[in-house]
PDB file of N, CA and C in Angstrom:
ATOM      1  N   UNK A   1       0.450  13.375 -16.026  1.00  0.00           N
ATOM      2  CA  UNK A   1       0.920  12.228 -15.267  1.00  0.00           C
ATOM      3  C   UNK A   1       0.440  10.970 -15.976  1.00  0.00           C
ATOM      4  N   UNK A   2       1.464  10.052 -16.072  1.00  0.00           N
ATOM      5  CA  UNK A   2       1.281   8.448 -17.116  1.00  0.00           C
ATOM      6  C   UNK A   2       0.513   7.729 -15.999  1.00  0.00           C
ATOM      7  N   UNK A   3       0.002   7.087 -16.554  1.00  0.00           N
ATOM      8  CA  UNK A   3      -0.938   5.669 -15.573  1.00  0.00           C
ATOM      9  C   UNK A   3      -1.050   4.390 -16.361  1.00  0.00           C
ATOM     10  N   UNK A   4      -0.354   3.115 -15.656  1.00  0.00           N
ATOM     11  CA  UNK A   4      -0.617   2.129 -16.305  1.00  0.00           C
ATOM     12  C   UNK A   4      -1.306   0.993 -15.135  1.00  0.00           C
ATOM     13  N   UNK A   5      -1.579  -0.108 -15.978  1.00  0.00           N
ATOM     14  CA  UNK A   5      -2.026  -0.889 -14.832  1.00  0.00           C
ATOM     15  C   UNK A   5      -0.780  -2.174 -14.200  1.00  0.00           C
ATOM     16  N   UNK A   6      -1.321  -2.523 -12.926  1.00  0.00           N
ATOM     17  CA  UNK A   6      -0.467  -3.544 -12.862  1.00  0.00           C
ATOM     18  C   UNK A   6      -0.069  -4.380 -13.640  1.00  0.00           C
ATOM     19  N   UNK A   7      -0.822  -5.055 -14.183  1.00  0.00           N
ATOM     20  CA  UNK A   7       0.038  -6.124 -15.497  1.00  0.00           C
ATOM     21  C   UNK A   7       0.928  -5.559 -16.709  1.00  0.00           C
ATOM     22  N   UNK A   8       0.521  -4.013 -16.735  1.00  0.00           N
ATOM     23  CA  UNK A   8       1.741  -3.540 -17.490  1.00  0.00           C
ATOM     24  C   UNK A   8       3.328  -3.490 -17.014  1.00  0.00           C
ATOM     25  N   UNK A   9       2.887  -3.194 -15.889  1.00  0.00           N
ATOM     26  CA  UNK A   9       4.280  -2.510 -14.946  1.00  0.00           C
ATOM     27  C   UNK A   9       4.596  -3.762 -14.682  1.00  0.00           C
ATOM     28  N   UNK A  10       4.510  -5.054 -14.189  1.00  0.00           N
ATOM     29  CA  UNK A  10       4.756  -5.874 -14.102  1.00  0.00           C
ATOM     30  C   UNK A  10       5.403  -6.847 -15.180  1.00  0.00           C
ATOM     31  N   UNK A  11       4.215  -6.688 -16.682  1.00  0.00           N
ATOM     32  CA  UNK A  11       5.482  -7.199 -17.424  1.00  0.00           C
ATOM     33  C   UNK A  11       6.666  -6.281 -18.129  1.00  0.00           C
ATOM     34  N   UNK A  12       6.545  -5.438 -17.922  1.00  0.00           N
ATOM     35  CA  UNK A  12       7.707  -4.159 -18.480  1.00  0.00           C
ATOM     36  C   UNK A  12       8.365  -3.480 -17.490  1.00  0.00           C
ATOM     37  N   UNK A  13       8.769  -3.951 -15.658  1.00  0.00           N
ATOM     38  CA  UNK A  13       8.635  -2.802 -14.707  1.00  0.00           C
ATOM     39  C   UNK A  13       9.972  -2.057 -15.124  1.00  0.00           C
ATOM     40  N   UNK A  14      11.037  -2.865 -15.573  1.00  0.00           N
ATOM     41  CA  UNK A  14      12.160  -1.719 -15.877  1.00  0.00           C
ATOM     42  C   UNK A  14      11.947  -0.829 -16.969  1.00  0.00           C
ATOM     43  N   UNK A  15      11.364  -0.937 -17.803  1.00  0.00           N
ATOM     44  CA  UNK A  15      10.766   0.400 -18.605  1.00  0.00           C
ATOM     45  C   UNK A  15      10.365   1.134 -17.992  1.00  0.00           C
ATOM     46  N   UNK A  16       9.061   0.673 -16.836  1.00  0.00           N
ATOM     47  CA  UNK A  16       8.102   1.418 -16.518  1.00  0.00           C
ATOM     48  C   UNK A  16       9.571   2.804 -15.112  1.00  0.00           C
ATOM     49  N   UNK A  17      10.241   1.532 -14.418  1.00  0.00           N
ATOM     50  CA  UNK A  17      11.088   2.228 -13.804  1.00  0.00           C
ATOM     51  C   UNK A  17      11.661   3.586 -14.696  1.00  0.00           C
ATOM     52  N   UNK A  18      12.641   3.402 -15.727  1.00  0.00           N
ATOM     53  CA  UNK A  18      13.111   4.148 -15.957  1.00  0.00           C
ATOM     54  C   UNK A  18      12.191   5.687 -16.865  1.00  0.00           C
ATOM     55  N   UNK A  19      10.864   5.115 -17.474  1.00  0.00           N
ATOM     56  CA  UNK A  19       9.820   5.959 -17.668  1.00  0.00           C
ATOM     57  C   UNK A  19       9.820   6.974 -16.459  1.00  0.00           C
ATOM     58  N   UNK A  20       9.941   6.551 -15.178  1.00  0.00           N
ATOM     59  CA  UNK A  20       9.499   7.498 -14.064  1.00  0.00           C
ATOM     60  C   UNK A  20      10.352   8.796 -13.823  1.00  0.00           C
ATOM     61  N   UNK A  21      11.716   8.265 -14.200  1.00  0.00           N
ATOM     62  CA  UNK A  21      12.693   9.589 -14.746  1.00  0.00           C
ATOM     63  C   UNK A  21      11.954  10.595 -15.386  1.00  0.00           C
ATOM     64  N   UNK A  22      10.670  10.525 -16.086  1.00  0.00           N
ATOM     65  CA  UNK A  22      10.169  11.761 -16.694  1.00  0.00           C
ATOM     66  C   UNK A  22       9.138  12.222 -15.851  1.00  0.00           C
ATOM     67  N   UNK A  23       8.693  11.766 -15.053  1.00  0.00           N
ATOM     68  CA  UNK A  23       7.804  11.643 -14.130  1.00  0.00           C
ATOM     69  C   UNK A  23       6.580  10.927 -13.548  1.00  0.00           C
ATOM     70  N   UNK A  24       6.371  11.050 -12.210  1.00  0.00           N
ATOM     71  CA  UNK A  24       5.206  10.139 -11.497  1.00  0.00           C
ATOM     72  C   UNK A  24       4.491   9.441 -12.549  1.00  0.00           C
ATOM     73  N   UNK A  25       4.298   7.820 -11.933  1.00  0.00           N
ATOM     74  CA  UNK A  25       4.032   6.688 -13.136  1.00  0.00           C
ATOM     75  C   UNK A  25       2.455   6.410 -12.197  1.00  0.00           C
ATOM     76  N   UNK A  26       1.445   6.506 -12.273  1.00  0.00           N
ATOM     77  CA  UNK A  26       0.508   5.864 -11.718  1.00  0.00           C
ATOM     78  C   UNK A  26      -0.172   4.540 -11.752  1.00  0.00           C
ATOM     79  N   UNK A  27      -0.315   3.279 -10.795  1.00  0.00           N
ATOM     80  CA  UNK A  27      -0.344   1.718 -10.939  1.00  0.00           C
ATOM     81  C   UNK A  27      -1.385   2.008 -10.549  1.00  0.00           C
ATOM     82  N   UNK A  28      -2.256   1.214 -11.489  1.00  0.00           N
ATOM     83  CA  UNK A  28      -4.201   0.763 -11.243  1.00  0.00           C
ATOM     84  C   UNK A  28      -4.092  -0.241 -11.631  1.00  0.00           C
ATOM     85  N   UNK A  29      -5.122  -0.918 -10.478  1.00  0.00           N
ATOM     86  CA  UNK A  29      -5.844  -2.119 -10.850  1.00  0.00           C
ATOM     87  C   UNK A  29      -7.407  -2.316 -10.750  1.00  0.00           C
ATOM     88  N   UNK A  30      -7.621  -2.723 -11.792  1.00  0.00           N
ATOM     89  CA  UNK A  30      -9.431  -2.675 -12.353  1.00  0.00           C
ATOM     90  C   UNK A  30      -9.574  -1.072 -12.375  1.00  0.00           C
ATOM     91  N   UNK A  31      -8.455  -0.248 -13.028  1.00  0.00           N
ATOM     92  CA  UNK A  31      -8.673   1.175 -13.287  1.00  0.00           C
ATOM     93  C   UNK A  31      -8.742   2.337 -12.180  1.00  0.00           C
ATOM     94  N   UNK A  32      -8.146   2.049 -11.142  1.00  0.00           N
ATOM     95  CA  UNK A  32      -8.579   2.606  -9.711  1.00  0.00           C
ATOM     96  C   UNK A  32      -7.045   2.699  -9.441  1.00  0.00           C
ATOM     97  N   UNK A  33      -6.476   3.569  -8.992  1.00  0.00           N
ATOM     98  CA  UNK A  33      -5.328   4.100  -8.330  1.00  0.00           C
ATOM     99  C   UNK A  33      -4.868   3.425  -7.230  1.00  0.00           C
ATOM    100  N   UNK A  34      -3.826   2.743  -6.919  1.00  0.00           N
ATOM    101  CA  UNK A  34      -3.076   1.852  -5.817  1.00  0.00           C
ATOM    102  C   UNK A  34      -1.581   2.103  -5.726  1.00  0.00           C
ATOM    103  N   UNK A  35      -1.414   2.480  -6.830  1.00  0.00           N
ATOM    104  CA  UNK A  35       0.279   2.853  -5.972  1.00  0.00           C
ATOM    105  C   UNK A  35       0.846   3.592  -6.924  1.00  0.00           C
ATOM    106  N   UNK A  36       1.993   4.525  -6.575  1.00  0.00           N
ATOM    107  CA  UNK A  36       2.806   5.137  -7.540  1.00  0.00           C
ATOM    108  C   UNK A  36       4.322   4.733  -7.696  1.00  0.00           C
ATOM    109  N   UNK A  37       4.570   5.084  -9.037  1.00  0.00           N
ATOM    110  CA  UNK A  37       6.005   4.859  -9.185  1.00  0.00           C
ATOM    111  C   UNK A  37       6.819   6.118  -9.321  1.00  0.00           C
ATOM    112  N   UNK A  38       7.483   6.676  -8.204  1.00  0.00           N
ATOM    113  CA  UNK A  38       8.479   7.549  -8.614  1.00  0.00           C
ATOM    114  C   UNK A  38      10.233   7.858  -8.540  1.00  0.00           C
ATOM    115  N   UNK A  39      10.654   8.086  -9.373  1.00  0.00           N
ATOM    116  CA  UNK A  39      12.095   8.486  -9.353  1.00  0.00           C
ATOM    117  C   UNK A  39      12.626   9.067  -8.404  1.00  0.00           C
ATOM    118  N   UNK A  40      13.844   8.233  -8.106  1.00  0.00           N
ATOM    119  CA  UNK A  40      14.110   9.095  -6.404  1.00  0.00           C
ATOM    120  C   UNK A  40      16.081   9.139  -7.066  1.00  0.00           C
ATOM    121  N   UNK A  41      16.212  10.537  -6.454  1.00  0.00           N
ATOM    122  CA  UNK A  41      17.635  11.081  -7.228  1.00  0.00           C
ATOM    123  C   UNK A  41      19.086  10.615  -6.071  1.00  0.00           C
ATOM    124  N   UNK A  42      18.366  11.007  -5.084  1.00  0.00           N
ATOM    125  CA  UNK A  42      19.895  10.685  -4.136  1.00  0.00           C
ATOM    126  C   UNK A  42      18.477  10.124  -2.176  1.00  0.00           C
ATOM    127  N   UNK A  43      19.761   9.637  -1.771  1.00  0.00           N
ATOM    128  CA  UNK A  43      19.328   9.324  -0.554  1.00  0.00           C
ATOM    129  C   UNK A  43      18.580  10.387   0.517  1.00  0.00           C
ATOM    130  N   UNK A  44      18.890  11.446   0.207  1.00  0.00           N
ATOM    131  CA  UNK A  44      17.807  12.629   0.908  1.00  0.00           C
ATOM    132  C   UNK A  44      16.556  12.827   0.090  1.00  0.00           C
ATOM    133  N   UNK A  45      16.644  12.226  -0.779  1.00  0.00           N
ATOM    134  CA  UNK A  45      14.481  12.041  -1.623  1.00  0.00           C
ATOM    135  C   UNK A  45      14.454  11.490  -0.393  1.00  0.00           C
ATOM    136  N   UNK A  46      14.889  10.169  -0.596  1.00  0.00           N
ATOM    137  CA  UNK A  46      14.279   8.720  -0.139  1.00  0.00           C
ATOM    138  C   UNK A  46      14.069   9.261   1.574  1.00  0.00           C
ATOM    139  N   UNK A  47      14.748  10.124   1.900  1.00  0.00           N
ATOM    140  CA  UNK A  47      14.348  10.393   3.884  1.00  0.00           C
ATOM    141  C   UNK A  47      13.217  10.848   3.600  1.00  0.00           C
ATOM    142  N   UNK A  48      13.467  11.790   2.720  1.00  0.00           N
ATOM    143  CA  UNK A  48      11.953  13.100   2.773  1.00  0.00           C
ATOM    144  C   UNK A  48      10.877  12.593   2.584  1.00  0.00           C
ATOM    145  N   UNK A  49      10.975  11.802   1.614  1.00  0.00           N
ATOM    146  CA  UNK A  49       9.689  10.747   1.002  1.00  0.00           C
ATOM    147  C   UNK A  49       8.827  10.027   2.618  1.00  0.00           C
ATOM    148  N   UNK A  50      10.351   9.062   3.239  1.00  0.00           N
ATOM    149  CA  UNK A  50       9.998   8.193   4.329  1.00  0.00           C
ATOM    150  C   UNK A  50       8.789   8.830   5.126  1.00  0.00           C
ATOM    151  N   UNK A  51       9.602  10.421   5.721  1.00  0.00           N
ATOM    152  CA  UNK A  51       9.327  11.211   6.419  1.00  0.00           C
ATOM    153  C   UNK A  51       7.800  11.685   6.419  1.00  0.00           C
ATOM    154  N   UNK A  52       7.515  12.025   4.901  1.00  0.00           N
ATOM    155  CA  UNK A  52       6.479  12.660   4.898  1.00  0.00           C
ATOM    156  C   UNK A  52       4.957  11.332   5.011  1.00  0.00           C
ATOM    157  N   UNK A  53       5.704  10.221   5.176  1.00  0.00           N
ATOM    158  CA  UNK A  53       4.625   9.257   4.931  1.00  0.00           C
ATOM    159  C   UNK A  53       4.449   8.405   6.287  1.00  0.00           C
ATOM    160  N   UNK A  54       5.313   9.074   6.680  1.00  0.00           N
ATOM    161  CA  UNK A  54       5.522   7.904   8.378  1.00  0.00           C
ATOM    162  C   UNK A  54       4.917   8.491   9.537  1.00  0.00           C
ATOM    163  N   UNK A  55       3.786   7.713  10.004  1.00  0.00           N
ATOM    164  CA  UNK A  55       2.673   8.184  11.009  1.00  0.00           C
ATOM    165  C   UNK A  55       3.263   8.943  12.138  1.00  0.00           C
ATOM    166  N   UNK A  56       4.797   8.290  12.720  1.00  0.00           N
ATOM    167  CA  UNK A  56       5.370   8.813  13.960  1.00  0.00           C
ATOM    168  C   UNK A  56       5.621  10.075  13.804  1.00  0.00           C
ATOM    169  N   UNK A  57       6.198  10.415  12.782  1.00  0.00           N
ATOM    170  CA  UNK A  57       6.750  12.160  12.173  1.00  0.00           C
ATOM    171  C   UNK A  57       5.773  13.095  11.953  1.00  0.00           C
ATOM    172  N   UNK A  58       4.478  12.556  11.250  1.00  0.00           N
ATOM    173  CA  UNK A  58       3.452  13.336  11.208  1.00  0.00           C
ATOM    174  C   UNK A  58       2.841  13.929  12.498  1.00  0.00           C
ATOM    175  N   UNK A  59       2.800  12.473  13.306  1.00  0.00           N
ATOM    176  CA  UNK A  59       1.789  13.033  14.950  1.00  0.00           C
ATOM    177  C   UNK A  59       3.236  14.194  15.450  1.00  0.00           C
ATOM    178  N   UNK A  60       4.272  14.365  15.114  1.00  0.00           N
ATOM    179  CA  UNK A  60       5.443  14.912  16.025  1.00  0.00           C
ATOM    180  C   UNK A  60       4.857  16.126  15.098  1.00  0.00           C
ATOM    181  N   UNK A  61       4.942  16.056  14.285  1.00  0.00           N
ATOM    182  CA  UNK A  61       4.577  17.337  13.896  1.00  0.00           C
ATOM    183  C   UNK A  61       3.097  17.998  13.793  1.00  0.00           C
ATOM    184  N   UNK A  62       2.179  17.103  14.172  1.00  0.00           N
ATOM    185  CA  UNK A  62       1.018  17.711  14.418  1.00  0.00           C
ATOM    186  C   UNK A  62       0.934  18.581  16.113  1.00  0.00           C
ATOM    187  N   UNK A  63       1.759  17.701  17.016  1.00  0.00           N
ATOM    188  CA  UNK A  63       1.797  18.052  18.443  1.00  0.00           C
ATOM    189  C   UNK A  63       3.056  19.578  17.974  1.00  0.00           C
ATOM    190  N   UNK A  64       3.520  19.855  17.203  1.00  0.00           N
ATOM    191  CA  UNK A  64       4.697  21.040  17.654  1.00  0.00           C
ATOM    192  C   UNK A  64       3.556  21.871  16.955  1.00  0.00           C
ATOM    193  N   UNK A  65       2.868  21.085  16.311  1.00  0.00           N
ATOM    194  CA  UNK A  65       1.985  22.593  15.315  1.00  0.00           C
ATOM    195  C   UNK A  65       0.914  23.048  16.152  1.00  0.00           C
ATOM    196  N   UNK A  66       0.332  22.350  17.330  1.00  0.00           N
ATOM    197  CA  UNK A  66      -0.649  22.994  18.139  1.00  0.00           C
ATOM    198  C   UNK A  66       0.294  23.040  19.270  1.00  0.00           C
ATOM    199  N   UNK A  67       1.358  23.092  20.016  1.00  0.00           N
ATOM    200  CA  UNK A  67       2.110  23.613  20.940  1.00  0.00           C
ATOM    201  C   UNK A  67       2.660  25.079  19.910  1.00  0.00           C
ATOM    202  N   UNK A  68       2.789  25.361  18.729  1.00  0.00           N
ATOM    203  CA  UNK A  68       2.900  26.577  18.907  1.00  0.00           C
ATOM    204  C   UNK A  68       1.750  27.388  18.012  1.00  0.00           C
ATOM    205  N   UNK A  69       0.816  27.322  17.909  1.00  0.00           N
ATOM    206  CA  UNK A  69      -0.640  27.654  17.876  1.00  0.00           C
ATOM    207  C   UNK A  69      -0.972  28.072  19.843  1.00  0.00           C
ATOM    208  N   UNK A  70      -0.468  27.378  20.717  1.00  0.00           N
ATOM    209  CA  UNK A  70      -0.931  27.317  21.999  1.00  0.00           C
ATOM    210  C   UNK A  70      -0.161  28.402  22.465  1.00  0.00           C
ATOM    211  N   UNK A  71       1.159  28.857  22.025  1.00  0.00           N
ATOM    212  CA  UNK A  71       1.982  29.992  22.247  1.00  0.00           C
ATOM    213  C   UNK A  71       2.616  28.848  23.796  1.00  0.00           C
ATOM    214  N   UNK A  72       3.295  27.854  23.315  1.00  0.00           N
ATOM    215  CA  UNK A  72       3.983  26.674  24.400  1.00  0.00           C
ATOM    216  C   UNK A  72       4.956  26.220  23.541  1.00  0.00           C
ATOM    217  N   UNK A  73       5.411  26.598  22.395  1.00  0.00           N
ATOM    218  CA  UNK A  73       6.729  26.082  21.285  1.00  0.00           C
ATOM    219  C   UNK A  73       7.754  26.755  22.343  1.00  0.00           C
ATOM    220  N   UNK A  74       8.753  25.969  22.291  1.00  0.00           N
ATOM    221  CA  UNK A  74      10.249  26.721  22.135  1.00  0.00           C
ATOM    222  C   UNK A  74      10.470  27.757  21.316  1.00  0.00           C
ATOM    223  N   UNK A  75      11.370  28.746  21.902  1.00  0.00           N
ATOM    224  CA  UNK A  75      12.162  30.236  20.606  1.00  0.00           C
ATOM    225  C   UNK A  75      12.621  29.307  20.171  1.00  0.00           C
ATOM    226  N   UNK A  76      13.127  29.292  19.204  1.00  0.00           N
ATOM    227  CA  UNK A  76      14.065  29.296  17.844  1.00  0.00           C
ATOM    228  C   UNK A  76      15.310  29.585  18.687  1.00  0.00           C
ATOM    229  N   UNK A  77      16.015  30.355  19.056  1.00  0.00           N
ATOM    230  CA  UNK A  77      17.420  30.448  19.602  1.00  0.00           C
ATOM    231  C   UNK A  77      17.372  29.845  20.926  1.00  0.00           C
ATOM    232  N   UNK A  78      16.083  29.475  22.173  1.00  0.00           N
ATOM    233  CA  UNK A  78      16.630  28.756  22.850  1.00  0.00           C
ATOM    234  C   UNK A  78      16.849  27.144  22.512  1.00  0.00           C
ATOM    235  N   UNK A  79      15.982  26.729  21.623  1.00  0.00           N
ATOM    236  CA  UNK A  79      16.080  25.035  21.063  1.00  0.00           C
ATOM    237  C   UNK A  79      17.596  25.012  20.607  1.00  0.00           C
ATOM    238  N   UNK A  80      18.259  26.125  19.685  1.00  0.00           N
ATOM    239  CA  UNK A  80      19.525  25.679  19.219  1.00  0.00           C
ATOM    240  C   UNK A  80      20.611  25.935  20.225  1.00  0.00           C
ATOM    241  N   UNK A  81      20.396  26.811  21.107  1.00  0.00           N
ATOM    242  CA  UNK A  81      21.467  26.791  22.063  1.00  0.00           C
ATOM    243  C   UNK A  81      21.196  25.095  22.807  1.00  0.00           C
ATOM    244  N   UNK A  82      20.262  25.133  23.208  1.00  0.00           N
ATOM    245  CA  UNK A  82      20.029  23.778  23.988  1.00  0.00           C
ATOM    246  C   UNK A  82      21.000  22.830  23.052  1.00  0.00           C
ATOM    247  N   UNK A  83      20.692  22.706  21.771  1.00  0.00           N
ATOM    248  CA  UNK A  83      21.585  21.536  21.028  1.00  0.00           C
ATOM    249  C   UNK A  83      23.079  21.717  20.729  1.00  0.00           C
ATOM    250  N   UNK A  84      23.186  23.025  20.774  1.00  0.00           N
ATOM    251  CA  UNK A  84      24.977  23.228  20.980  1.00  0.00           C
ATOM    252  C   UNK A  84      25.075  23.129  22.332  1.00  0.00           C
ATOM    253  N   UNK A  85      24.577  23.112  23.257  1.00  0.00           N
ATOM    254  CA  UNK A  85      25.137  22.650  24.803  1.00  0.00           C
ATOM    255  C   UNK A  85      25.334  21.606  24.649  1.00  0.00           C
ATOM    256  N   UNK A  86      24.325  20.559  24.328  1.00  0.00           N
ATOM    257  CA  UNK A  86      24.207  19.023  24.119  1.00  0.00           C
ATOM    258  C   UNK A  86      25.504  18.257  23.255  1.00  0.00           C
ATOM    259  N   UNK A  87      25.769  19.268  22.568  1.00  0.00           N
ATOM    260  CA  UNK A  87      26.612  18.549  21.663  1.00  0.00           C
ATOM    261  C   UNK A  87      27.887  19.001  22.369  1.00  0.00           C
ATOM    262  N   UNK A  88      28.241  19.694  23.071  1.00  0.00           N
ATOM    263  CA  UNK A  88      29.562  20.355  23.627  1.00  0.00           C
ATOM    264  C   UNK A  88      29.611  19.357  24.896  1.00  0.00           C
ATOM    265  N   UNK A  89      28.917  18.675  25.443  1.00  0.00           N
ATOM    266  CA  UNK A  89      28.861  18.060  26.736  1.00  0.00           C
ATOM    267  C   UNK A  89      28.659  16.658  26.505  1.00  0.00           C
TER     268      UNK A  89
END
């Protein structure tokens, strides 16, 4: 994995952009890790990415992961019937 610092990426960022096509670009400042640059291919990266970084989605999925640890999840076939009712009505 490449690592440059901010004043690189800053004066070169479309290099540095299209560099990321080869993969994850790492941004330091005073040598310390602050942000990454990565290549995103179509609009379902960019959800998954959102997704995996967005506090609301995480707690939703921390609460379904101890509701079914608790044996209190929904089956699997009653959640999807529920959503083909929903969608038929």
């Amino acid at each position: 994995m490449r690592s440059a610092s901010i004043t690189a990426v800053k004066a070169k960022f479309s290099g540095y952009i299209k560099e990321s096509q080869q993969g994850p670009i790492v941004v330091t400042k005073n040598g310390k890790p602050v942000a990454m640059l990565l290549s995103v291919t179509d609009e379902e990266e960019i959800e998954r990415l959102i997704l995996a970084y967005s506090p609301k989605f995480q707690g939703m999925l921390q609460i379904a992961e101890q509701q079914t640890r608790e044996g209190k999840a929904q089956k699997h076939e009653e959640f999807w019937a529920e959503v083909i009712a929903g969608a038929k009505s």
